[in-house]
Protein backbone atom coordinates (compact mmCIF):
# COMPACT_ATOMS: atom_id res chain seq x y z
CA UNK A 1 -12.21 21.57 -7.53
CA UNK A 2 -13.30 23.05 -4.47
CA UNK A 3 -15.90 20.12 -3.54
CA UNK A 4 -13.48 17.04 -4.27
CA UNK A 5 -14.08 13.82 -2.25
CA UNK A 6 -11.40 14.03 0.67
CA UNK A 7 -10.49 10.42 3.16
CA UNK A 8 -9.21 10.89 6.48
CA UNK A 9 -6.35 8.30 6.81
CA UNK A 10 -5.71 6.16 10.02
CA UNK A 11 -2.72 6.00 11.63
CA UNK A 12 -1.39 2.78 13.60
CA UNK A 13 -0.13 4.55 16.94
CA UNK A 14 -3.55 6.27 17.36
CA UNK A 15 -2.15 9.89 16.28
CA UNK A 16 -4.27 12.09 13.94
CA UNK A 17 -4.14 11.13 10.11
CA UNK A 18 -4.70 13.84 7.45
CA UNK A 19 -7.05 14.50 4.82
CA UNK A 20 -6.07 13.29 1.91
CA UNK A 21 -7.67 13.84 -1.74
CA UNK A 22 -9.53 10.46 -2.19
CA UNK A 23 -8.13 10.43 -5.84
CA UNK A 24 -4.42 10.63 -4.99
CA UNK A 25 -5.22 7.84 -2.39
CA UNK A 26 -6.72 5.67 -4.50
CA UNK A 27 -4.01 5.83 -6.82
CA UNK A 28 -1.67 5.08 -4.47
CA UNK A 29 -3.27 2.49 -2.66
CA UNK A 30 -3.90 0.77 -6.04
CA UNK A 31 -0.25 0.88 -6.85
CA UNK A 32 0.64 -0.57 -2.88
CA UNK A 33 -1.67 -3.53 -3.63
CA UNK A 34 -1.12 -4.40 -6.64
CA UNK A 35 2.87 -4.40 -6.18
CA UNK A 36 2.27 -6.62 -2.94
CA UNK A 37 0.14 -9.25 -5.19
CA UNK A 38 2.80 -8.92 -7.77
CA UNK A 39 5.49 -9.57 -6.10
CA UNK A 40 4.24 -11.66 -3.02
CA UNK A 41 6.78 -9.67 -0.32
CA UNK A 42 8.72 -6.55 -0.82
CA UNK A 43 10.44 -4.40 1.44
CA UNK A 44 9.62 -0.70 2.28
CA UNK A 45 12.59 0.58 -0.14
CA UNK A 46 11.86 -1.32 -2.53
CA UNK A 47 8.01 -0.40 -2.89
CA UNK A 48 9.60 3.37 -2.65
CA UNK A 49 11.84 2.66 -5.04
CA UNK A 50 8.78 1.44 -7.56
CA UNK A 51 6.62 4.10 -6.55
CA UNK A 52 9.23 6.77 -7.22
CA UNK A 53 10.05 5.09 -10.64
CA UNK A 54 6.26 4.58 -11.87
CA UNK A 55 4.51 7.25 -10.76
CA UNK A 56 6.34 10.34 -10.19
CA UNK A 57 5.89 11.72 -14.19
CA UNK A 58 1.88 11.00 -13.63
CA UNK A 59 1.17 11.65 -10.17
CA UNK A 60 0.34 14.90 -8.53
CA UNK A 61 2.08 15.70 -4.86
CA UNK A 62 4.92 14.16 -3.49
CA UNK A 63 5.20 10.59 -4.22
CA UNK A 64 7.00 9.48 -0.72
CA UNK A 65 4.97 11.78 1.32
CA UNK A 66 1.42 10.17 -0.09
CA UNK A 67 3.24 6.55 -0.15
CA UNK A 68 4.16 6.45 3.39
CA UNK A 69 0.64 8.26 4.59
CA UNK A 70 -1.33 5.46 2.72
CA UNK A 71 0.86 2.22 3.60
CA UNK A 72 0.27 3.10 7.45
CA UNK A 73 -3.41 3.78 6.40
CA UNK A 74 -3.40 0.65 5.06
CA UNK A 75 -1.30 -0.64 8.11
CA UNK A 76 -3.98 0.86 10.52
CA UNK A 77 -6.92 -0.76 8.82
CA UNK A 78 -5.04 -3.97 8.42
CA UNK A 79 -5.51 -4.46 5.04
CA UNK A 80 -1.49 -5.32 4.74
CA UNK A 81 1.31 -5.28 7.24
């Protein structure tokens, strides 16, 4: 899919983000806010921890590497912290 929807994540110390497919981001950003609402706080290994454990038999790409890109996306736009 040659034409597929791409996001250019932010990054909090002002270096260049990447282009990301907007579908893998999505799903991923779904699962960080979700788990935050769930479970009020949670700690950066934890949230890996879930992320590895939920999504790594149905998502495509490297779950850490798209986890971490999107939480400081998120981070940058200050959607969490």
């Amino acid at each position: 899919m040659p034409n597929e929807e791409k996001i250019l994540t932010l990054h909090l110390q002002g270096k260049k983000g990447v282009n990301i497919l907007k579908r893998r981001y999505d799903v991923i950003k779904e699962f960080i806010l979700t788990t935050i609402q769930e479970q009020g706080e949670i700690t950066f290994q934890d949230l890996t921890d879930l992320a590895v454990e939920k999504l790594t038999n149905s998502f495509e790409g490297k779950v850490i590497w798209y986890l971490v890109t999107v939480k400081l996306d998120l981070e940058a736009r200050k959607i969490i912290e």
